[in-house]
N, C-alpha and C. Protein backbone atom coordinates (compact mmCIF):
# COMPACT_ATOMS: atom_id res chain seq x y z
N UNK A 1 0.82 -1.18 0.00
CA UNK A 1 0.00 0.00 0.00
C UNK A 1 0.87 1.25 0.00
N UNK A 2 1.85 1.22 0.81
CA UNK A 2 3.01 2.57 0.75
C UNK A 2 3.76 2.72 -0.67
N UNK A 3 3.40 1.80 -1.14
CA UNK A 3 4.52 1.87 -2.63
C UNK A 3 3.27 2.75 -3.47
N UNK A 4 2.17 2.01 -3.86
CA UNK A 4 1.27 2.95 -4.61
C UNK A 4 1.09 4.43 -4.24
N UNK A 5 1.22 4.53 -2.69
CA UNK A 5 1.49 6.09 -2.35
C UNK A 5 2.52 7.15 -3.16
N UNK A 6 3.68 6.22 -3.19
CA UNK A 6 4.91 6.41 -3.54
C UNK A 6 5.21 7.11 -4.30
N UNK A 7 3.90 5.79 -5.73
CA UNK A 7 4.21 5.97 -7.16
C UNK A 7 3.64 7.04 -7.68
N UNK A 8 2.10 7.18 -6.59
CA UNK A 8 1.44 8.07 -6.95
C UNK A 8 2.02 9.91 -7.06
N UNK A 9 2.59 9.42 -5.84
CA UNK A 9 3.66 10.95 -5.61
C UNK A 9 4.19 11.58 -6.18
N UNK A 10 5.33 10.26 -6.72
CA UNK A 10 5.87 10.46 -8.12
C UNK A 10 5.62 10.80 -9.62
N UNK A 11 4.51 10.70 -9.69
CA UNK A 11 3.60 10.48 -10.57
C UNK A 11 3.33 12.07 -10.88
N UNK A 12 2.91 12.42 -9.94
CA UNK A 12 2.32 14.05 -9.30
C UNK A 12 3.16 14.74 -9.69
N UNK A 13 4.71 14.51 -8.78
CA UNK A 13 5.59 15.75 -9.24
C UNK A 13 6.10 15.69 -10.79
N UNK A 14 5.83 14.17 -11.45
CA UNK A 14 6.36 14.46 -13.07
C UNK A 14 5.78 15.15 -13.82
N UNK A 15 4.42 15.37 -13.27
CA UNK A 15 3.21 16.22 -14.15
C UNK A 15 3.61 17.02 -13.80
N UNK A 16 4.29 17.79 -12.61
CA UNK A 16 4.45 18.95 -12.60
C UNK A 16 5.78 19.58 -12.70
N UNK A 17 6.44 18.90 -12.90
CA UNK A 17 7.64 19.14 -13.88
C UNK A 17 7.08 19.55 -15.22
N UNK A 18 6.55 18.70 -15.98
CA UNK A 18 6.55 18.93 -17.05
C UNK A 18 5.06 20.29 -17.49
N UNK A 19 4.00 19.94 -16.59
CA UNK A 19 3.05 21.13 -16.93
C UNK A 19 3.08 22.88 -16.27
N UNK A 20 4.12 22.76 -15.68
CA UNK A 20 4.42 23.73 -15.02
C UNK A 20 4.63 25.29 -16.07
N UNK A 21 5.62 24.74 -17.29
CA UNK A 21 6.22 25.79 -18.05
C UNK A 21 4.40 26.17 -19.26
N UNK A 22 3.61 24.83 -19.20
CA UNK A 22 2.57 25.68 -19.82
C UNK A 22 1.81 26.41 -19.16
N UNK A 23 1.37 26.12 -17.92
CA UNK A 23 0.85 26.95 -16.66
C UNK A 23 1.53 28.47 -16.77
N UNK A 24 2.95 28.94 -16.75
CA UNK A 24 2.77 30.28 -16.97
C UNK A 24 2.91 30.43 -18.14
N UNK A 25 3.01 29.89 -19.14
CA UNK A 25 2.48 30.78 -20.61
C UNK A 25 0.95 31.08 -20.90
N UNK A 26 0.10 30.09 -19.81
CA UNK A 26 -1.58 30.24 -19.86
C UNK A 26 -1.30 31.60 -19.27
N UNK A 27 -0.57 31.40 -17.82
CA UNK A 27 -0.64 33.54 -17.21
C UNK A 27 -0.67 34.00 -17.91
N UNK A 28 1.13 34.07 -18.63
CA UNK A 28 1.39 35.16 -19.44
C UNK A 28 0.45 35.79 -20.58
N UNK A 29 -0.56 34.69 -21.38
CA UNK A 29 -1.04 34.44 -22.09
C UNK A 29 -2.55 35.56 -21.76
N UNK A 30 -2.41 35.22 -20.40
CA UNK A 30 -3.87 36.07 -19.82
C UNK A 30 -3.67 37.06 -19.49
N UNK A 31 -2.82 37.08 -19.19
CA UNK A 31 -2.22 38.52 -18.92
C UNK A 31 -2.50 39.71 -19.93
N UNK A 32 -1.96 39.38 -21.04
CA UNK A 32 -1.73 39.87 -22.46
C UNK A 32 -2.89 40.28 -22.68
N UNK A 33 -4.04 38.84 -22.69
CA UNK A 33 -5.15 39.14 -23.26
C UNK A 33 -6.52 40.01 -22.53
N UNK A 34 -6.01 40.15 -20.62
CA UNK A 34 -6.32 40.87 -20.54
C UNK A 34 -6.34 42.70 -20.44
N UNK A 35 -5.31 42.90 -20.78
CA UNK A 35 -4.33 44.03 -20.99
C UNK A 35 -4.70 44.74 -22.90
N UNK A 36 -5.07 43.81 -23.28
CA UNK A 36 -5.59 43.80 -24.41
C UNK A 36 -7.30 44.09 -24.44
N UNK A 37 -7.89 43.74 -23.80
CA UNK A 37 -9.53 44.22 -23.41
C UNK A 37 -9.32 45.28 -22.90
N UNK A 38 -8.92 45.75 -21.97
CA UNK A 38 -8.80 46.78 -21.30
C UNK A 38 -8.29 47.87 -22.33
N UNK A 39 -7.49 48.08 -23.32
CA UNK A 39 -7.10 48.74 -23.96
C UNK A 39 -8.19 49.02 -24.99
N UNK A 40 -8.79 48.11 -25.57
CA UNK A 40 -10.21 48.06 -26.38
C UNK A 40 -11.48 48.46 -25.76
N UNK A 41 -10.95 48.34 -24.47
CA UNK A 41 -12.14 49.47 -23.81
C UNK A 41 -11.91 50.98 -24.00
N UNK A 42 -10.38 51.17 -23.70
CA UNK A 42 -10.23 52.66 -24.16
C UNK A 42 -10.40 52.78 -25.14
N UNK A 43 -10.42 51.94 -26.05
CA UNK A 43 -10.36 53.11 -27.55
C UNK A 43 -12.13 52.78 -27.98
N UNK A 44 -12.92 52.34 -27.64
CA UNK A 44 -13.98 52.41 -28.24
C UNK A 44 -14.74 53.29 -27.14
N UNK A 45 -14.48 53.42 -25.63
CA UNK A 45 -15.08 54.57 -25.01
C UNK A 45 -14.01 55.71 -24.76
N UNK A 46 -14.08 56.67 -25.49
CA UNK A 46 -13.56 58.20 -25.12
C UNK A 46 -12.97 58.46 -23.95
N UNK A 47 -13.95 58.27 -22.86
CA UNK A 47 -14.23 58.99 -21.94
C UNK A 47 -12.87 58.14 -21.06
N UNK A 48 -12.86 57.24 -21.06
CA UNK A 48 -11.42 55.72 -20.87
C UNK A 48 -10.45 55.96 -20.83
N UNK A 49 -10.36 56.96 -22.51
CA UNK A 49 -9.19 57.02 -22.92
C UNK A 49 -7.90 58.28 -22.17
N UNK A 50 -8.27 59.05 -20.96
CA UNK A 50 -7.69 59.91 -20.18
C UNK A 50 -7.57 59.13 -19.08
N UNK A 51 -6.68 58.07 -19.00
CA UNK A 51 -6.57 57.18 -17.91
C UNK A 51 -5.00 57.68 -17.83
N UNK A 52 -4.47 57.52 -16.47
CA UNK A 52 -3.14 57.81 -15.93
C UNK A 52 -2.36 57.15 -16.94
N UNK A 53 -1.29 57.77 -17.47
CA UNK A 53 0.14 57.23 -18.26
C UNK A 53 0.78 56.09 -17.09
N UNK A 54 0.71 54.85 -17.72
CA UNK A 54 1.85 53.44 -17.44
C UNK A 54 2.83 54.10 -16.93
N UNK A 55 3.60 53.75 -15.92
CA UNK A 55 4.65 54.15 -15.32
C UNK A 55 5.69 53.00 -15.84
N UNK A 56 6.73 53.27 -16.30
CA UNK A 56 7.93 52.15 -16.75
C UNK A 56 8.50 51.98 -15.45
N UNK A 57 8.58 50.52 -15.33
CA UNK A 57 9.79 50.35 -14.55
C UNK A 57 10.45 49.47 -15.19
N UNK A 58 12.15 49.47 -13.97
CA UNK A 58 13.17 48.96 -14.56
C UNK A 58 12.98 47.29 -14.68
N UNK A 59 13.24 46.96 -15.40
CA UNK A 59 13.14 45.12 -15.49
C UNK A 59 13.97 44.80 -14.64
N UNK A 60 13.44 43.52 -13.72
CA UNK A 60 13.91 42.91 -12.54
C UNK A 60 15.59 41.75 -13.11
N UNK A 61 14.83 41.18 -14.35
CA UNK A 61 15.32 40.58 -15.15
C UNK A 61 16.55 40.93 -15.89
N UNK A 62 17.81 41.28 -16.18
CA UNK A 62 18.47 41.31 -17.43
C UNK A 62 18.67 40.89 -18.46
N UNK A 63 19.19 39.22 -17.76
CA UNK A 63 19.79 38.47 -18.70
C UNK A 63 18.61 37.85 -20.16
N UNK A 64 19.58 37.74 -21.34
CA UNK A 64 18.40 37.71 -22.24
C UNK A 64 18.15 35.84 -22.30
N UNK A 65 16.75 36.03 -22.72
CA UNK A 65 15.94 34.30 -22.57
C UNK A 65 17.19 33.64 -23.70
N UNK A 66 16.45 32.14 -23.32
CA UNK A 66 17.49 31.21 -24.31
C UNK A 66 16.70 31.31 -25.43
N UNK A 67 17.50 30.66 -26.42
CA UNK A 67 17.27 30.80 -27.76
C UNK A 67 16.17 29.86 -28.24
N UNK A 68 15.27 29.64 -28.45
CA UNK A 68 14.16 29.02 -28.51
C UNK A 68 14.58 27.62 -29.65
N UNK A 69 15.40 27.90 -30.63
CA UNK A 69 15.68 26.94 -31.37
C UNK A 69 16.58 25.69 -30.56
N UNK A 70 17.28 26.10 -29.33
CA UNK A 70 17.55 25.18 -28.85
C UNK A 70 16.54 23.75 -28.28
N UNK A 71 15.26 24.20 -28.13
CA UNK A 71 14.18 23.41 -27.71
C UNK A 71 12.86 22.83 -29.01
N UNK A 72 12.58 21.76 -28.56
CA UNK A 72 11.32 21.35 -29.43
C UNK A 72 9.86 21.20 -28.44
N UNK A 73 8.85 21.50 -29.45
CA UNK A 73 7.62 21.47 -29.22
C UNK A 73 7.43 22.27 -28.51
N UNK A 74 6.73 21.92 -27.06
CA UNK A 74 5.84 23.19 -26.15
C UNK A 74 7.15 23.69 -25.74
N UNK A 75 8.03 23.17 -25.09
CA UNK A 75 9.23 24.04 -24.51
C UNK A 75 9.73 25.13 -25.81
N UNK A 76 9.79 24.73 -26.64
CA UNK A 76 10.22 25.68 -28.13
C UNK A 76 9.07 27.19 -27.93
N UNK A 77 8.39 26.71 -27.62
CA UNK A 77 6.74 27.80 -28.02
C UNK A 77 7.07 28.84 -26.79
N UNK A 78 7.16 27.92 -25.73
CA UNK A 78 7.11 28.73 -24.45
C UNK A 78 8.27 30.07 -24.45
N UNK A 79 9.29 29.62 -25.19
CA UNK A 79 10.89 30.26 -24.80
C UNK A 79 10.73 31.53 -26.12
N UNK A 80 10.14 30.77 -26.68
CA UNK A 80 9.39 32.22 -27.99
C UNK A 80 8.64 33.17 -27.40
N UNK A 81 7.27 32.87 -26.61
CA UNK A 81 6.82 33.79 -26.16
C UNK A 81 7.44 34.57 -25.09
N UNK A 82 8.46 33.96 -24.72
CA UNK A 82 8.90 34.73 -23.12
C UNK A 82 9.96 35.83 -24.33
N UNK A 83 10.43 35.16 -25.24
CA UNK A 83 11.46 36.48 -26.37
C UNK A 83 10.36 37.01 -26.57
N UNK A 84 9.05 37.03 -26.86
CA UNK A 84 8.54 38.18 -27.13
C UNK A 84 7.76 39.35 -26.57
N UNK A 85 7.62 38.67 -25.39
CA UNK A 85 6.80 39.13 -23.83
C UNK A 85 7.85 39.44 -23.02
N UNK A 86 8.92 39.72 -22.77
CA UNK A 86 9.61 39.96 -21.72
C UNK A 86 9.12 40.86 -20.52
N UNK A 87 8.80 41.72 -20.83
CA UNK A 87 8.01 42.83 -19.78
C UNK A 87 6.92 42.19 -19.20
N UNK A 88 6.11 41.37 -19.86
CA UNK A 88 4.79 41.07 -19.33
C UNK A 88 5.48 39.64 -18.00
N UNK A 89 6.17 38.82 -18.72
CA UNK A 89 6.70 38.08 -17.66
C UNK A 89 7.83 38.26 -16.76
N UNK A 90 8.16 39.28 -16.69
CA UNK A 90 9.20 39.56 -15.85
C UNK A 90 8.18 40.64 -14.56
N UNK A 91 6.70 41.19 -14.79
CA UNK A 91 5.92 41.44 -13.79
C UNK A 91 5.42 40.19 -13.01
N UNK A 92 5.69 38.99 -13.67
CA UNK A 92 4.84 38.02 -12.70
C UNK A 92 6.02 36.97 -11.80
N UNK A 93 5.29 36.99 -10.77
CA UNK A 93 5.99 36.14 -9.96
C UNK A 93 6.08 34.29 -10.47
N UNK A 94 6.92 33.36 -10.44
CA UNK A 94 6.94 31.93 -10.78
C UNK A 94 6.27 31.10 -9.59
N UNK A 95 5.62 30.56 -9.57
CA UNK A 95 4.64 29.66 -8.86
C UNK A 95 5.73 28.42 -7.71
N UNK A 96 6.14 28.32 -8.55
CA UNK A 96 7.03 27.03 -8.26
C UNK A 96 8.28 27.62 -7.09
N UNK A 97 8.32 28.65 -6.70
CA UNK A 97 9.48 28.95 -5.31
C UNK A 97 10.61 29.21 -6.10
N UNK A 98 11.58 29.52 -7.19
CA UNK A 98 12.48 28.89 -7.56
C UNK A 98 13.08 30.61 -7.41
N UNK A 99 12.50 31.39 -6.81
CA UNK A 99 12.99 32.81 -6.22
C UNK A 99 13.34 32.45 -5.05
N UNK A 100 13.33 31.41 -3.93
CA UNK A 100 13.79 30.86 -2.96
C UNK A 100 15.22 29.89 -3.17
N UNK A 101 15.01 29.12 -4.14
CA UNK A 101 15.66 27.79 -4.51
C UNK A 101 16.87 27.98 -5.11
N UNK A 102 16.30 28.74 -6.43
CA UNK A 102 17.50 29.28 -7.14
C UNK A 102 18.11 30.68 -7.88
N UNK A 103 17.09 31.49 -6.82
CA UNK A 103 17.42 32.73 -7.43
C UNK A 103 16.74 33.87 -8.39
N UNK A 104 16.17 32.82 -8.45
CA UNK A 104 15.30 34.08 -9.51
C UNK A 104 14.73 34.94 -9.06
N UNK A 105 14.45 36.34 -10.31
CA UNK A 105 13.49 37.59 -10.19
C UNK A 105 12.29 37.31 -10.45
N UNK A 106 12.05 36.80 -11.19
CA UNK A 106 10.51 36.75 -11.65
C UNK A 106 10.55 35.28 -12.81
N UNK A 107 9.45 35.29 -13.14
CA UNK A 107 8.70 34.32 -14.32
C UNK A 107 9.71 34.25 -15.26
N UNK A 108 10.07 35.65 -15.82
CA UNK A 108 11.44 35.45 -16.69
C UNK A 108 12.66 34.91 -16.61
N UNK A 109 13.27 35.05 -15.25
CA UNK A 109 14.26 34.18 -15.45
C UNK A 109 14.35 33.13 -15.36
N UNK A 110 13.17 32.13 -15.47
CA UNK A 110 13.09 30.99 -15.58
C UNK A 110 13.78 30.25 -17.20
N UNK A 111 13.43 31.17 -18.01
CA UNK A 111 13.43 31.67 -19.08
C UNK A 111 14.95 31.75 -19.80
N UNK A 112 15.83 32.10 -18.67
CA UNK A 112 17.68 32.74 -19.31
C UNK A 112 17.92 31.54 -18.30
N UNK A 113 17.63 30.65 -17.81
CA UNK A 113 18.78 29.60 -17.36
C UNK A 113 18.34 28.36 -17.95
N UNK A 114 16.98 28.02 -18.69
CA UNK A 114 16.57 26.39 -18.72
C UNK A 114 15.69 26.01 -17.62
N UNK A 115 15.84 26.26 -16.87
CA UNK A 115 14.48 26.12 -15.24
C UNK A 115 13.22 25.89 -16.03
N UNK A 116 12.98 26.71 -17.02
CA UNK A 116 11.00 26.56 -17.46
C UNK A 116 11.16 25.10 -18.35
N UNK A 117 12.24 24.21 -18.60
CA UNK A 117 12.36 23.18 -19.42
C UNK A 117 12.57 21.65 -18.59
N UNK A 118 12.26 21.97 -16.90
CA UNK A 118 12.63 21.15 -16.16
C UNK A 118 11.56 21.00 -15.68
């Protein structure tokens, strides 16, 4: 009976190894798209469109993501969108602790070491 516990365990954390890196491209993904409504609210109501100017801040992040051709399939997709989203994922925090573990700033640098491929 302790072994099926075991396997089951095991079982658990491989799924989440591996579904982890689509989990924040769904964020990132929502993120976008809601940032994207909101903007289509301003431009079709006027009255919207005198909302406070975005404040820039500095990216938490530097280093630039890996090269996406190094990877296939979903890991390939994921490392594309983070090259093309950088700002949007470098506001979100990574689920997984790995700002405890190993350092990271945000969602993005999961991104410049290989971490979102593990």
């Amino acid at each position: 009976m302790g072994s099926n516990r075991t396997r089951a365990a095991q079982a658990k954390r491989r799924a989440f190894r591996y579904l982890w890196p689509v989990g924040a491209l769904m964020t990132a993904v929502l993120a976008l798209a809601l940032g994207w409504a909101t903007d289509s609210a301003r431009v079709a109501d006027p009255s919207l469109s005198a909302a406070p100017a975005v404040q820039t801040v500095a990216r938490r992040e530097t280093r630039p993501t890996l090269d996406p051709v190094r990877f296939v399939g979903k890991a390939a997709l994921t490392h594309q969108v983070a090259r093309e989203i950088p700002d949007t994922l470098d506001r979100l925090d990574c689920y997984c602790e790995c700002d405890k573990h190993l350092g990271h700033k945000s969602l993005l640098s999961c991104y410049t070491d290989g971490h979102a491929v593990t």
